[in-house]
PDB file of N, CA and C in Angstrom:
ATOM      1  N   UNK A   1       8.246 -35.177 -17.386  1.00  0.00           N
ATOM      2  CA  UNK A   1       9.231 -34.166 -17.669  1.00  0.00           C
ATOM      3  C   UNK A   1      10.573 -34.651 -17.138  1.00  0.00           C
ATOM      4  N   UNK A   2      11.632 -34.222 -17.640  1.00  0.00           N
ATOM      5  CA  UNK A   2      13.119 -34.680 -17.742  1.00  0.00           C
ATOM      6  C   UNK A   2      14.033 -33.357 -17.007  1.00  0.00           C
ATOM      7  N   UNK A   3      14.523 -33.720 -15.915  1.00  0.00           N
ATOM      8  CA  UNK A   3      15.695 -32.696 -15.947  1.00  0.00           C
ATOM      9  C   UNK A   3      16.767 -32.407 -16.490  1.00  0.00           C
ATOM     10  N   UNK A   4      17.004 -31.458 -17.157  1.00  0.00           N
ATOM     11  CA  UNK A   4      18.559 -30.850 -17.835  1.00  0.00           C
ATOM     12  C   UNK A   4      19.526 -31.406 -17.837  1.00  0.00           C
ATOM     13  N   UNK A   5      19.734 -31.276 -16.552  1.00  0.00           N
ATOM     14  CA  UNK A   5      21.132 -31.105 -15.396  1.00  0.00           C
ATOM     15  C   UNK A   5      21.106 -32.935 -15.394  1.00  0.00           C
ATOM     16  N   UNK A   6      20.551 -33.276 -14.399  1.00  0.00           N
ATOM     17  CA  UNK A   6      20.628 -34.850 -13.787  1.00  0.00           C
ATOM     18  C   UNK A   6      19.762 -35.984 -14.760  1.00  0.00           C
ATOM     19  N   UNK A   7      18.957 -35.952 -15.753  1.00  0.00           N
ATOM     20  CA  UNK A   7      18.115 -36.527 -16.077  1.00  0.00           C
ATOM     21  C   UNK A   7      17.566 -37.483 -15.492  1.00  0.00           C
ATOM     22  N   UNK A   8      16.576 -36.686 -14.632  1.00  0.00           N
ATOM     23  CA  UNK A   8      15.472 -37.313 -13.368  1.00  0.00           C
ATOM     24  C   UNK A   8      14.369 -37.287 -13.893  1.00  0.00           C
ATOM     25  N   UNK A   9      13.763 -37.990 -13.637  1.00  0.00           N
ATOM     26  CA  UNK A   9      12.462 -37.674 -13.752  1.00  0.00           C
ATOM     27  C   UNK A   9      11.371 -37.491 -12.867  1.00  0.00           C
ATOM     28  N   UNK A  10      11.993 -37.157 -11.561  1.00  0.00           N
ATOM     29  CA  UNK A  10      11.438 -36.939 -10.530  1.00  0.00           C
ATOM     30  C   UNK A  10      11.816 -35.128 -10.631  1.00  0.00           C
ATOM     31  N   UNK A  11       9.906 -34.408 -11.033  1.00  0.00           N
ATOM     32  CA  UNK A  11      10.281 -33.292 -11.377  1.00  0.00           C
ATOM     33  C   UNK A  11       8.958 -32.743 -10.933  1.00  0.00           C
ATOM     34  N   UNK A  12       8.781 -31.463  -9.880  1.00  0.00           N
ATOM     35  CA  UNK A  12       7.270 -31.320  -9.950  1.00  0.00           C
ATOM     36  C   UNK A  12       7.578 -29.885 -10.689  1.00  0.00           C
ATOM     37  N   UNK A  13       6.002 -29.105 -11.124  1.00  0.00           N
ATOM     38  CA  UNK A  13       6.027 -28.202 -11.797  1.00  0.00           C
ATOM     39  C   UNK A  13       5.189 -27.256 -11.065  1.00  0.00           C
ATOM     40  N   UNK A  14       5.910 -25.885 -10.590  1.00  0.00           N
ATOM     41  CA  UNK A  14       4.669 -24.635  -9.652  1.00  0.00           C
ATOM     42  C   UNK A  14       4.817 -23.928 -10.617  1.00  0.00           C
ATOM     43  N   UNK A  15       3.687 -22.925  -9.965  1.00  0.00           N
ATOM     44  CA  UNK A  15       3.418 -21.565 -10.761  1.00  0.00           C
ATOM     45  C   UNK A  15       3.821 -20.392  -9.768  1.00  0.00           C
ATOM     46  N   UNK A  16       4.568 -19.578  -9.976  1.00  0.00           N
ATOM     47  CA  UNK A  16       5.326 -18.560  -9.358  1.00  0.00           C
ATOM     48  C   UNK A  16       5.165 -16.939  -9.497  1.00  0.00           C
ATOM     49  N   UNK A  17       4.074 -16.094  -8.638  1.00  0.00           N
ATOM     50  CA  UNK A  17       3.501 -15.025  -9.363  1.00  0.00           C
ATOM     51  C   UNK A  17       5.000 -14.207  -8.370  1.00  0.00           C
ATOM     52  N   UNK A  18       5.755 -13.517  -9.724  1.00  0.00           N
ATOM     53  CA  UNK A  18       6.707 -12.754  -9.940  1.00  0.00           C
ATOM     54  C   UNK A  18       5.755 -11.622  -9.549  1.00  0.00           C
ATOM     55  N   UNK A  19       6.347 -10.515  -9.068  1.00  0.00           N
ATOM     56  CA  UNK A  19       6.319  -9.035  -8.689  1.00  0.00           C
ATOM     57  C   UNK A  19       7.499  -8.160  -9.142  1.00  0.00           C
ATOM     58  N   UNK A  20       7.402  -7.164 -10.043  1.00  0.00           N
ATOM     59  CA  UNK A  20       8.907  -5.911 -10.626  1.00  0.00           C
ATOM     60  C   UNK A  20       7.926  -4.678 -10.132  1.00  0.00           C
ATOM     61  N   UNK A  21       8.916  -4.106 -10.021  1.00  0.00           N
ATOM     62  CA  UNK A  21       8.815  -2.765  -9.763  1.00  0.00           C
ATOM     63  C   UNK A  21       8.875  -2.015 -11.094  1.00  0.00           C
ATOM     64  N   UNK A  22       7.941  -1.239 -11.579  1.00  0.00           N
ATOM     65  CA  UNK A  22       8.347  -0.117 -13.024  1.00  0.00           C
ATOM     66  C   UNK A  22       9.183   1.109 -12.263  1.00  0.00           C
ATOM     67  N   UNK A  23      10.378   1.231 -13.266  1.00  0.00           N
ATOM     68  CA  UNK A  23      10.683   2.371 -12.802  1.00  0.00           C
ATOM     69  C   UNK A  23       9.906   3.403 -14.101  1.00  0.00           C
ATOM     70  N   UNK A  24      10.145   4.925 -13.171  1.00  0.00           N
ATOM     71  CA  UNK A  24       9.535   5.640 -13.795  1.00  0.00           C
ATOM     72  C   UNK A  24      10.534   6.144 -14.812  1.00  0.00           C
ATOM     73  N   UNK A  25      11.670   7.052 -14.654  1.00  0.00           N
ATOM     74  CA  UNK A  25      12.223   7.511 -14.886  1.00  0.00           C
ATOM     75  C   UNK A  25      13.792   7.199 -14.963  1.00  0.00           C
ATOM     76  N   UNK A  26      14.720   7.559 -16.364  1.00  0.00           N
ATOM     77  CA  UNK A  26      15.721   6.806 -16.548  1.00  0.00           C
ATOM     78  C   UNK A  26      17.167   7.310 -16.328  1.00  0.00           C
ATOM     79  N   UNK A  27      18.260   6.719 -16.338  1.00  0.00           N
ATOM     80  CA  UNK A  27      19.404   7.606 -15.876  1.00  0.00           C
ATOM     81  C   UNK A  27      19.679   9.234 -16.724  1.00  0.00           C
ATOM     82  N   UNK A  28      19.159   8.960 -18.031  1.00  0.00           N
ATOM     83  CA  UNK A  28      19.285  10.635 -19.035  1.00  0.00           C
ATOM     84  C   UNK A  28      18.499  11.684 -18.031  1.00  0.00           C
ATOM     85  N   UNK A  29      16.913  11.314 -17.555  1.00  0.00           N
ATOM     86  CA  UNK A  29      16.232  12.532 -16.955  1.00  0.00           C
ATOM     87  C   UNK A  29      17.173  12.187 -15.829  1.00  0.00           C
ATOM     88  N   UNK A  30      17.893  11.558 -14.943  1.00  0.00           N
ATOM     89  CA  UNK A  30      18.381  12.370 -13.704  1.00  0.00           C
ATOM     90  C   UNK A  30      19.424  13.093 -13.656  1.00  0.00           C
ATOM     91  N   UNK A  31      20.209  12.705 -15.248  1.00  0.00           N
ATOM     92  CA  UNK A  31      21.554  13.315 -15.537  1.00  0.00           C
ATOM     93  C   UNK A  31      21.207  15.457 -15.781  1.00  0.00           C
ATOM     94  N   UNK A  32      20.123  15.081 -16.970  1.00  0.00           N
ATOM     95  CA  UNK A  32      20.421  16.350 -17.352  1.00  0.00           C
ATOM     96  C   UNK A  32      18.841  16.991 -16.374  1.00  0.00           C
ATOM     97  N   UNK A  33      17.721  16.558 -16.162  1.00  0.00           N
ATOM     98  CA  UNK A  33      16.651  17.339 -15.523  1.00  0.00           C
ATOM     99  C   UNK A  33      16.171  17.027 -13.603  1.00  0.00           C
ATOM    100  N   UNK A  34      16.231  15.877 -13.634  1.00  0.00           N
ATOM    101  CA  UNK A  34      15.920  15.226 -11.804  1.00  0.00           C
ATOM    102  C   UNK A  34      16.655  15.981 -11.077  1.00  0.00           C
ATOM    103  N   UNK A  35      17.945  16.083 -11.229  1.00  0.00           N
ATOM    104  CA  UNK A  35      18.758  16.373  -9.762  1.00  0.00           C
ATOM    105  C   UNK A  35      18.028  17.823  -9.588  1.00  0.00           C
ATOM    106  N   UNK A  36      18.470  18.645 -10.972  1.00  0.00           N
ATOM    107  CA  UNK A  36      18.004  20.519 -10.346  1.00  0.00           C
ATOM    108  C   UNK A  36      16.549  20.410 -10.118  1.00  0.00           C
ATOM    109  N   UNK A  37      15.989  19.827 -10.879  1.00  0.00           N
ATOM    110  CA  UNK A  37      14.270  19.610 -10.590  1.00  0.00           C
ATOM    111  C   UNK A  37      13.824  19.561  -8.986  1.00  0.00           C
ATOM    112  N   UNK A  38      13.696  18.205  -8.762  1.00  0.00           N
ATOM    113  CA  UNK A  38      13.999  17.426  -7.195  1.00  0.00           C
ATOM    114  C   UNK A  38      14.751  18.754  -6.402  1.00  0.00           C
ATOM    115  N   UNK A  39      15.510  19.153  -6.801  1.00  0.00           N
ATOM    116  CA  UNK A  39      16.549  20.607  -6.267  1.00  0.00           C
ATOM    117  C   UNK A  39      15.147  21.898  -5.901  1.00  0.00           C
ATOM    118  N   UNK A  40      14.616  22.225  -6.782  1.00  0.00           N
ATOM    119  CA  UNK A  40      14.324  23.579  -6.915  1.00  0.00           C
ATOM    120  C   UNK A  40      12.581  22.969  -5.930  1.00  0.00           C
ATOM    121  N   UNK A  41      12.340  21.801  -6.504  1.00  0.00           N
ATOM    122  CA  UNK A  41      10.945  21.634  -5.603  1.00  0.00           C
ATOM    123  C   UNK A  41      10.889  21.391  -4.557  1.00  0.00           C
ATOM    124  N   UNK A  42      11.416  20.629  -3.921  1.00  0.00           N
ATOM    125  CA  UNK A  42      11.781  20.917  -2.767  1.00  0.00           C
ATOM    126  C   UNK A  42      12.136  21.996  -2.031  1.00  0.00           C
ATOM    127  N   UNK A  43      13.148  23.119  -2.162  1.00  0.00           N
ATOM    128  CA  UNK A  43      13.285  24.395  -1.240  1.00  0.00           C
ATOM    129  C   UNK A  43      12.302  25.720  -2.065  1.00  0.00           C
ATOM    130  N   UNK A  44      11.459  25.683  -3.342  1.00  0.00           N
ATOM    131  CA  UNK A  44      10.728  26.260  -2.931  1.00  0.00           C
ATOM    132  C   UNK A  44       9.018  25.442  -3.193  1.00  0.00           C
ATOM    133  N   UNK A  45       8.984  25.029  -3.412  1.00  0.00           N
ATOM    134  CA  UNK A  45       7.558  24.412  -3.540  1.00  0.00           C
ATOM    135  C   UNK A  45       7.299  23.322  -1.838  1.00  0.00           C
ATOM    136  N   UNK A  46       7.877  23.251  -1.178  1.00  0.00           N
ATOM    137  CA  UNK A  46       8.507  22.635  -0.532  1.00  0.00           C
ATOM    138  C   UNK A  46       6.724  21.443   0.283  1.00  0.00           C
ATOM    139  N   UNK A  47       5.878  23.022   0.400  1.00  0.00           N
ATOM    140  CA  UNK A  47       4.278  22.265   1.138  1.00  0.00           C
ATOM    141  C   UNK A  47       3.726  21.507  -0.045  1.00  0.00           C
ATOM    142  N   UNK A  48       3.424  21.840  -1.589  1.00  0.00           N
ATOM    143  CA  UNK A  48       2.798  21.320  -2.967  1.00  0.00           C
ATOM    144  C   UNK A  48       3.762  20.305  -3.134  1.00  0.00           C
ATOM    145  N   UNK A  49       4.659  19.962  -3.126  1.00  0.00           N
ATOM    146  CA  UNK A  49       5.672  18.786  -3.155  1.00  0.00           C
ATOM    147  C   UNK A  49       5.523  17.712  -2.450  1.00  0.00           C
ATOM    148  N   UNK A  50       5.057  18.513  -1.232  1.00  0.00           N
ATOM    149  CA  UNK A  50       4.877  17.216   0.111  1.00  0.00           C
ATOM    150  C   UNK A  50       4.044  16.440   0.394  1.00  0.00           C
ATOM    151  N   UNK A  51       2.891  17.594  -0.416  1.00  0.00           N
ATOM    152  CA  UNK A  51       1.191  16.767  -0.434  1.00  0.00           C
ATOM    153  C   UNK A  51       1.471  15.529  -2.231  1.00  0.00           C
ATOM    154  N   UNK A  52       2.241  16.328  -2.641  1.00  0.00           N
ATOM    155  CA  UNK A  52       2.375  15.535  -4.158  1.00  0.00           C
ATOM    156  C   UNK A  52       2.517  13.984  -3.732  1.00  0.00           C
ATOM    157  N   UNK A  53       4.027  14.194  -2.817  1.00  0.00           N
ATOM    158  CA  UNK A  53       4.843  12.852  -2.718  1.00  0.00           C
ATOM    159  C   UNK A  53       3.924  12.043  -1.385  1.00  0.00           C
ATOM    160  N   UNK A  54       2.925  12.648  -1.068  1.00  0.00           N
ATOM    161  CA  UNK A  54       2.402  11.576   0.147  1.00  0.00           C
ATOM    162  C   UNK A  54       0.767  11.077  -0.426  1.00  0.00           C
ATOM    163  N   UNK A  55       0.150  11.997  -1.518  1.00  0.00           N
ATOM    164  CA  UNK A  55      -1.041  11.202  -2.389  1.00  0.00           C
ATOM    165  C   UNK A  55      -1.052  11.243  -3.872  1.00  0.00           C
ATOM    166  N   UNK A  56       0.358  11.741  -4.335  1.00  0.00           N
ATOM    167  CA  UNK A  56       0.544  11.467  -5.742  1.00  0.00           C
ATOM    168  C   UNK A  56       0.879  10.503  -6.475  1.00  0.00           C
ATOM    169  N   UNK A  57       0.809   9.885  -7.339  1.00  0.00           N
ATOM    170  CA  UNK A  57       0.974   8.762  -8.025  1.00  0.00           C
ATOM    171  C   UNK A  57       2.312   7.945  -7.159  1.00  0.00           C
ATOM    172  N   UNK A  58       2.052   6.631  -6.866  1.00  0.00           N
ATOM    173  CA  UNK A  58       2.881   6.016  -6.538  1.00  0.00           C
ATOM    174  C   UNK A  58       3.967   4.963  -7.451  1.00  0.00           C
ATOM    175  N   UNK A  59       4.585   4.236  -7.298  1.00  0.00           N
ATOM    176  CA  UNK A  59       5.599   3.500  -8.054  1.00  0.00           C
ATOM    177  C   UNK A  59       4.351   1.978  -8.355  1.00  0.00           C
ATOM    178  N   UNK A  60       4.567   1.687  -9.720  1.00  0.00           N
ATOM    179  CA  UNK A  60       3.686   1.071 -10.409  1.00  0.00           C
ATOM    180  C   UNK A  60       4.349  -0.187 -10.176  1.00  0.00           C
ATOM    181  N   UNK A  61       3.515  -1.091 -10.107  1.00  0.00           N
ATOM    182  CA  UNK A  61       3.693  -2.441  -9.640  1.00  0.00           C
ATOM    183  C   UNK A  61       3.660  -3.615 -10.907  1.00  0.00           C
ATOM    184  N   UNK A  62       4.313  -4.252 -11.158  1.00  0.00           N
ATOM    185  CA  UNK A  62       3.979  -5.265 -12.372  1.00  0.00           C
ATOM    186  C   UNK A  62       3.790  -6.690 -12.108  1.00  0.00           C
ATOM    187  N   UNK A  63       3.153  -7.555 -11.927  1.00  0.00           N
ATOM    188  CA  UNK A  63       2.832  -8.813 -11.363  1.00  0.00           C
ATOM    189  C   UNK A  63       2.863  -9.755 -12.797  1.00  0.00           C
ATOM    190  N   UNK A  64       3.650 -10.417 -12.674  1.00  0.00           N
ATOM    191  CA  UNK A  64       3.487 -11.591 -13.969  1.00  0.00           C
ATOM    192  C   UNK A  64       3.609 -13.571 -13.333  1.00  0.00           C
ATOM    193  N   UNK A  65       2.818 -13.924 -13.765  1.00  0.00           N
ATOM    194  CA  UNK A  65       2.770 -15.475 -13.291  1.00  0.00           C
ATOM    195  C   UNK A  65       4.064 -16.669 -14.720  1.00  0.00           C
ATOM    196  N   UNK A  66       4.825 -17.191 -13.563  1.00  0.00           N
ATOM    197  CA  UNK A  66       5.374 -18.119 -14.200  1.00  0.00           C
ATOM    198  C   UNK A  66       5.515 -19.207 -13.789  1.00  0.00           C
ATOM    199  N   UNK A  67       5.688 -20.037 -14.816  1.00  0.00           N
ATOM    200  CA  UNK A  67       5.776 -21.742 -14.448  1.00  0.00           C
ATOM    201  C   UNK A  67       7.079 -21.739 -14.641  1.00  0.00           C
ATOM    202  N   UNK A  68       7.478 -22.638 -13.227  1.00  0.00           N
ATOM    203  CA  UNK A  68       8.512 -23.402 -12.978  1.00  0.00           C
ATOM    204  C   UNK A  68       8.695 -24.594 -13.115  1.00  0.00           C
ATOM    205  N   UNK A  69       9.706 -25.674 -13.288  1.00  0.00           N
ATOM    206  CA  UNK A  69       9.891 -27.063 -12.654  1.00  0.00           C
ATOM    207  C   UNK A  69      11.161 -27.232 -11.956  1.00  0.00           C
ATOM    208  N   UNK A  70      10.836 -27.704 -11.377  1.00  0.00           N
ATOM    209  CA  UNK A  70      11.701 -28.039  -9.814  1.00  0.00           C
ATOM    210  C   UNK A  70      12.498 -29.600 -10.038  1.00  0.00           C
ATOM    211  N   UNK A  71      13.446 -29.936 -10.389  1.00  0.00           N
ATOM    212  CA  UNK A  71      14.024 -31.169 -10.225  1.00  0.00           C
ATOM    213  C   UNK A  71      14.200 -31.527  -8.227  1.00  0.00           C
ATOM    214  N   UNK A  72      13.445 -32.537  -8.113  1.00  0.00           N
ATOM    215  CA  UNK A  72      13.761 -32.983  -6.878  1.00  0.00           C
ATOM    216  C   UNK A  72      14.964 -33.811  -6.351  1.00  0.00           C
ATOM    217  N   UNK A  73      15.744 -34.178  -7.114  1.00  0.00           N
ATOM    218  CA  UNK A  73      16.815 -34.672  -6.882  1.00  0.00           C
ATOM    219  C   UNK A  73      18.035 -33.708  -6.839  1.00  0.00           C
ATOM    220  N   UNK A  74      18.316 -32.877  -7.858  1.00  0.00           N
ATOM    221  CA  UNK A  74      19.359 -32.172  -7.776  1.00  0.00           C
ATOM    222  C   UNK A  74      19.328 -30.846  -7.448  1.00  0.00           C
ATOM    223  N   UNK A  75      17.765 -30.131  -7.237  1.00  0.00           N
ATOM    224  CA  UNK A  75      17.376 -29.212  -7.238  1.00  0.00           C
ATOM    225  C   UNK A  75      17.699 -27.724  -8.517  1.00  0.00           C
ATOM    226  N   UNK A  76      17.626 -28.396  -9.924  1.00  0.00           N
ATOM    227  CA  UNK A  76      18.261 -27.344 -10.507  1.00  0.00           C
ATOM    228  C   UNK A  76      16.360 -26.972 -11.062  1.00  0.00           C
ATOM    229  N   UNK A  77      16.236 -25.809 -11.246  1.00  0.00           N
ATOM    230  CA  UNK A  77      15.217 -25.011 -11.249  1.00  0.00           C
ATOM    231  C   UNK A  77      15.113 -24.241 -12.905  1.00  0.00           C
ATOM    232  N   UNK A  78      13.966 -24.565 -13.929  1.00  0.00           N
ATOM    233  CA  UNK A  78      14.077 -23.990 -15.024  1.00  0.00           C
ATOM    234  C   UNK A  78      12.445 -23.633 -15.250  1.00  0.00           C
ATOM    235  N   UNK A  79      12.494 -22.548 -16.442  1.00  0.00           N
ATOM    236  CA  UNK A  79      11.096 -22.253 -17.118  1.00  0.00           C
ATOM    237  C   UNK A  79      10.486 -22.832 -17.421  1.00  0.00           C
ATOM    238  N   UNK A  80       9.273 -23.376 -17.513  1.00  0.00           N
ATOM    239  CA  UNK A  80       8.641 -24.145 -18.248  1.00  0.00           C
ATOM    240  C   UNK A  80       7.775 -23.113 -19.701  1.00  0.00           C
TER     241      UNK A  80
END
């Protein structure tokens, strides 16, 4: 394999397991429904809210594996 940048050929190749976060929810629900929502459950639902947010669904995790190559000379870093 050839680097881009320097054309080396001194190049090794890893595999890189990426981690994202999903979000749930997008800027429209916090504009027009989240804020009063989040608002009203909290001061009155305030105990059913609390048990929600400490064993209710948590923030979803996304794990994806990618290959890298690594130029060892110049260090410029691309997809494979």
């Amino acid at each position: 394999m050839i680097c881009p940048r320097c054309k080396s050929n001194n190049v090794t190749v890893s595999v890189v397991n990426e981690v994202k976060e999903k979000r749930k929810k997008g800027l429209l629900y916090w504009i027009f429904i989240g804020w009063w929502w989040e608002l009203f459950a909290w001061i009155f639902l305030t105990l059913p809210k609390l048990i929600f947010a400490i064993f209710g669904r948590h923030k979803k995790v996304v794990s994806k594996t990618v290959t890298y190559a690594v130029c060892q000379n110049c260090g410029h870093r691309w997809k494979v």
